[in-house]
N, C-alpha and C. Protein backbone atom coordinates (compact mmCIF):
# COMPACT_ATOMS: atom_id res chain seq x y z
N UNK A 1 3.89 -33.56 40.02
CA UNK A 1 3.60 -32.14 40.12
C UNK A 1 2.17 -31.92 39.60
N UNK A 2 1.39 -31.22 40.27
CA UNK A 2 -0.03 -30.79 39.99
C UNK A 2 0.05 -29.81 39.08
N UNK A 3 -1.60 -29.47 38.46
CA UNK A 3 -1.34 -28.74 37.34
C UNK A 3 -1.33 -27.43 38.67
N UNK A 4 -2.00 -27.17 39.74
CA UNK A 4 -1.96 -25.98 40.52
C UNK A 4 -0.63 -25.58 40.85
N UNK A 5 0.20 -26.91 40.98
CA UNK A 5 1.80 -26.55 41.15
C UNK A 5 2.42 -25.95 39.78
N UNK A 6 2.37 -26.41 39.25
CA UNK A 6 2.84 -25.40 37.99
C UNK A 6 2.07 -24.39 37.74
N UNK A 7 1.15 -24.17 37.89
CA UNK A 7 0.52 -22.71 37.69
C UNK A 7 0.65 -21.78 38.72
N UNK A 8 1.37 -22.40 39.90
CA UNK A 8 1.63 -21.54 41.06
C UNK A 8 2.84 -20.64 41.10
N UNK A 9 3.88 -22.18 40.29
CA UNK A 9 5.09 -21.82 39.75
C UNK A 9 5.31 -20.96 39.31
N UNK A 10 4.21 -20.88 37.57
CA UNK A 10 4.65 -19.75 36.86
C UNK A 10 4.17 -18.63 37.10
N UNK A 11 2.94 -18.60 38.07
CA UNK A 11 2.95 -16.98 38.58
C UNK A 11 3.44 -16.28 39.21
N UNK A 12 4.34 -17.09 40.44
CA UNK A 12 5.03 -16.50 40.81
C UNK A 12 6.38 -16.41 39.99
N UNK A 13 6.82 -16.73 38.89
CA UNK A 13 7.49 -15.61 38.03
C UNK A 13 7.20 -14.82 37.02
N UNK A 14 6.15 -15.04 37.22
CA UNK A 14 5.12 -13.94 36.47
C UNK A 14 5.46 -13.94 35.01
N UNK A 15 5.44 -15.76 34.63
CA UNK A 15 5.49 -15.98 33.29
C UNK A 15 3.80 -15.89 32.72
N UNK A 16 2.73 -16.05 33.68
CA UNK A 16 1.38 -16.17 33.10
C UNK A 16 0.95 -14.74 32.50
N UNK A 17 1.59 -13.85 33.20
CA UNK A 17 1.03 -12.42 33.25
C UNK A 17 1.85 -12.05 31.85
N UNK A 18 3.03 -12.39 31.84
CA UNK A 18 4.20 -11.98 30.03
C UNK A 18 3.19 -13.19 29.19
N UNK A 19 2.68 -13.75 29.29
CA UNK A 19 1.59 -14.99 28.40
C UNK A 19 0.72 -14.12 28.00
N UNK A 20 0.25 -13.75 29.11
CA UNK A 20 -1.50 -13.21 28.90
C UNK A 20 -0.75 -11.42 27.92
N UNK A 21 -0.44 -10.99 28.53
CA UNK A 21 0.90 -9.34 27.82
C UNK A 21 0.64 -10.17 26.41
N UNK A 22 1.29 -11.10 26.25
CA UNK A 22 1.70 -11.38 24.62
C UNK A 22 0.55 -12.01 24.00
N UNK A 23 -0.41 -12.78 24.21
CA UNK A 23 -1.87 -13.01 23.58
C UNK A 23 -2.55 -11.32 23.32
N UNK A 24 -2.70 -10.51 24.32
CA UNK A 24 -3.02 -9.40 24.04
C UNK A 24 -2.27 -8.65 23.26
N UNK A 25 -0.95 -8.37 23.05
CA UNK A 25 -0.47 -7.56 22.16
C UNK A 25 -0.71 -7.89 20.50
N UNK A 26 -0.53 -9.57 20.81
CA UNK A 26 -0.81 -10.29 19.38
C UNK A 26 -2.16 -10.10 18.90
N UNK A 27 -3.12 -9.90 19.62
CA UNK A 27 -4.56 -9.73 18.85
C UNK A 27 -4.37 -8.41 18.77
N UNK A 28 -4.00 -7.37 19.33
CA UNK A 28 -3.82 -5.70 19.12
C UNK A 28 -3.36 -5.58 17.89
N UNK A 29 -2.17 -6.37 17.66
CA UNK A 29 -1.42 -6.49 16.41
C UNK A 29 -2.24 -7.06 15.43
N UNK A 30 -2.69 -7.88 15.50
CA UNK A 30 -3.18 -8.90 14.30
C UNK A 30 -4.63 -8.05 14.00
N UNK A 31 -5.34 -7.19 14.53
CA UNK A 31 -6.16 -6.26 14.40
C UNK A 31 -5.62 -5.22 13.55
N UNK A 32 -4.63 -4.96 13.99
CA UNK A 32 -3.84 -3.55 13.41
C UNK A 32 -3.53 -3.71 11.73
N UNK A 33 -3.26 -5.16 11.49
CA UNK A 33 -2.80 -6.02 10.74
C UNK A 33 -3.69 -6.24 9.56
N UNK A 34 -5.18 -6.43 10.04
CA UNK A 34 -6.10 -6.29 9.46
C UNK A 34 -6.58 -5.38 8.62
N UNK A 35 -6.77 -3.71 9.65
CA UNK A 35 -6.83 -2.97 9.26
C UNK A 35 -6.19 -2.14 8.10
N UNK A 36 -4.89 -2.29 8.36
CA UNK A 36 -3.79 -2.12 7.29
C UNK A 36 -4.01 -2.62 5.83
N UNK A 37 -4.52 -4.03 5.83
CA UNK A 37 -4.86 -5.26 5.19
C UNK A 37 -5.84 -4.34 4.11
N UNK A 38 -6.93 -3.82 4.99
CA UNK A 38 -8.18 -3.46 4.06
C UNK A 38 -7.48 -1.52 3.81
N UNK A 39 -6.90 -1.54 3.85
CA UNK A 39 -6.29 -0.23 3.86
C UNK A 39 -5.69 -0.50 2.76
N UNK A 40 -4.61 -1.10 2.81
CA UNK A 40 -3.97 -1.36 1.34
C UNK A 40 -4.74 -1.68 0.36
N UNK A 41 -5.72 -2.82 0.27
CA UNK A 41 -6.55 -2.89 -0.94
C UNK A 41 -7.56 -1.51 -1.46
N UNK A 42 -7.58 -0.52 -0.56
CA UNK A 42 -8.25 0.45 -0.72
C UNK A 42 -8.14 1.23 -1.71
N UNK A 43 -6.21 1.47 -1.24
CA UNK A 43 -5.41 2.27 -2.01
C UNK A 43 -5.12 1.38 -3.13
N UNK A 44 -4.71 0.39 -2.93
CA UNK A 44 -4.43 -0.60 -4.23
C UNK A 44 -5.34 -0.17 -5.52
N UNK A 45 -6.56 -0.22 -5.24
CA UNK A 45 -7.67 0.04 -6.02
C UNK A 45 -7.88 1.02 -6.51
N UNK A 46 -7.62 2.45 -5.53
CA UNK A 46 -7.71 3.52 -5.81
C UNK A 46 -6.72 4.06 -6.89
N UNK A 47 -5.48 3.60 -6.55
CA UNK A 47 -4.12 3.30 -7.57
C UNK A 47 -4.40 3.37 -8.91
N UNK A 48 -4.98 1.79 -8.86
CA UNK A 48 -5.26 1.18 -10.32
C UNK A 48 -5.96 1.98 -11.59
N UNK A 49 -7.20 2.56 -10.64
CA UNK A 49 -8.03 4.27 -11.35
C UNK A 49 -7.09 5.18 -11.40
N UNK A 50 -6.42 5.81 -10.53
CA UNK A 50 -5.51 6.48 -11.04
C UNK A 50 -4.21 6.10 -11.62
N UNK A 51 -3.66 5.17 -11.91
CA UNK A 51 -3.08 4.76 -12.86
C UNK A 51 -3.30 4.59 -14.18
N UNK A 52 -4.52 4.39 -14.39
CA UNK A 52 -5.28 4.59 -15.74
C UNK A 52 -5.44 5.89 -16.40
N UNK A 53 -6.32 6.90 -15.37
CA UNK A 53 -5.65 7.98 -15.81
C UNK A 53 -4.39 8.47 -16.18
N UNK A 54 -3.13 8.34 -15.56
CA UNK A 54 -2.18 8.70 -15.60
C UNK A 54 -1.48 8.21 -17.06
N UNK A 55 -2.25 6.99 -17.61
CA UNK A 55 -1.17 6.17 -18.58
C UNK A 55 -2.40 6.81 -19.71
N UNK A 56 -3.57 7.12 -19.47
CA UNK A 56 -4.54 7.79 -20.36
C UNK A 56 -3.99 9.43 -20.77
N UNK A 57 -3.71 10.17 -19.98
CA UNK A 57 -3.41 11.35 -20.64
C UNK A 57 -1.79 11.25 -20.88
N UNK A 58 -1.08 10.92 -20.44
CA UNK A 58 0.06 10.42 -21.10
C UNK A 58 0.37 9.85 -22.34
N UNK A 59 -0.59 9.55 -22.65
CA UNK A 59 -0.65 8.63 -24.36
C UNK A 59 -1.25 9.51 -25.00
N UNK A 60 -2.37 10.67 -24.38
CA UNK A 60 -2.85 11.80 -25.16
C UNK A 60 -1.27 13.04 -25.47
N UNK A 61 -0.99 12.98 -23.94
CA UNK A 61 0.22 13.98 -24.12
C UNK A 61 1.40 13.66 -25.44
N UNK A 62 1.22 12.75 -25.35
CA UNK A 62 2.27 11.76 -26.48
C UNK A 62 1.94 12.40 -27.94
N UNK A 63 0.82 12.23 -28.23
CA UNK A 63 0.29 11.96 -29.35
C UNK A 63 0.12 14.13 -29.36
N UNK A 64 -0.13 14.52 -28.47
CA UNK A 64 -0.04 16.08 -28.74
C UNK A 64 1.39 16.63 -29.00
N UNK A 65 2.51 15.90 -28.74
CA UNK A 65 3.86 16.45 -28.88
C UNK A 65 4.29 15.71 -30.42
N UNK A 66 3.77 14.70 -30.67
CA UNK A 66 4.17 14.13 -31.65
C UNK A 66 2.91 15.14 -33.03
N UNK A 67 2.08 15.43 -32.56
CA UNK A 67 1.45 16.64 -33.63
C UNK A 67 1.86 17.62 -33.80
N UNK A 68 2.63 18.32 -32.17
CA UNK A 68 3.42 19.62 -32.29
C UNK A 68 4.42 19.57 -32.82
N UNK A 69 5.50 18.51 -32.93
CA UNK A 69 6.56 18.42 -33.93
C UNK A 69 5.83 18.64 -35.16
N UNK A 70 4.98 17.52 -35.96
CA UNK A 70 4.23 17.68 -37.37
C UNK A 70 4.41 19.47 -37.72
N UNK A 71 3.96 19.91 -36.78
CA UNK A 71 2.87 21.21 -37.35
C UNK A 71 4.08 21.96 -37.16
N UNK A 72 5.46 21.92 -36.45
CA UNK A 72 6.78 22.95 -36.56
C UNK A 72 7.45 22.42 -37.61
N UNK A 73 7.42 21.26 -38.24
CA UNK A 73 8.24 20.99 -39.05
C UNK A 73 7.54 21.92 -40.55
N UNK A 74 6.11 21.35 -40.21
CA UNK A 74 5.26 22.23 -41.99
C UNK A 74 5.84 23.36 -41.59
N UNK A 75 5.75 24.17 -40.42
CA UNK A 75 5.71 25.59 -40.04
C UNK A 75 7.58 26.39 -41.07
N UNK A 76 8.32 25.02 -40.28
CA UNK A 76 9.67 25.29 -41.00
C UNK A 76 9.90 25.19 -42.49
N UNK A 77 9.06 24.52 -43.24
CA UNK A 77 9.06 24.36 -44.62
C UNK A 77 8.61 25.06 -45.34
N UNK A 78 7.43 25.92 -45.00
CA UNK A 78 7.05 26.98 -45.65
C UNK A 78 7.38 28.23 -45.27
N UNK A 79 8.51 28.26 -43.99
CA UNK A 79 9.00 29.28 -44.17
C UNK A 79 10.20 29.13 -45.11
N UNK A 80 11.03 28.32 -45.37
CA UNK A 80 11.48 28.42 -46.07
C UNK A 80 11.70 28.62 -47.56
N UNK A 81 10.18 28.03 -47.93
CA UNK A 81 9.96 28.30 -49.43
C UNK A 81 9.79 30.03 -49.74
C-alpha cells in the first residue's frame, strides 16, 4: 500500500479533516491554556498583596478589641468604686 493509498483512504473518511479539527482545537486550547496560565499568576500575586493587607489590619483590629476590653473593664471598676 502507498503512502497516497492511505492518504486517499483516510480522506475519504474524512479521518484527515477530524486530524487537522483536533491539531487546531488543541493549539486554540493550549493558547487558551496559556492565557489562563498568566492570568492566574496575576491574580495569584495580586492575592498575596491583598492578603497581607487583610492579615495586617486584622492583627490591628485584634489588638483594638483587645484595648477596648482593657478600657471597659477600668471603665467598670471605677464605676464601681
Amino acid at each position: 500500500m502507498t503512502v497516497a493509498t492511505v492518504i486517499n483512504h483516510l480522506l475519504r473518511r474524512g479521518w484527515v479533516n477530524k486530524v487537522i479539527s483536533i491539531e487546531s482545537e488543541l493549539k486554540q486550547v493550549s493558547k487558551k491554556l496559556e492565557l489562563l496560565r498568566r492570568e492566574l499568576e496575576r491574580v495569584a500575586s495580586s492575592f498575596e498583596l491583598v492578603h497581607q493587607d487583610v492579615v495586617a489590619i486584622s492583627q490591628s483590629l485584634d489588638k483594638l478589641i483587645i484595648r477596648y476590653m482593657e478600657l471597659k473593664k477600668q471603665e467598670e471598676y471605677i464605676k464601681k468604686k
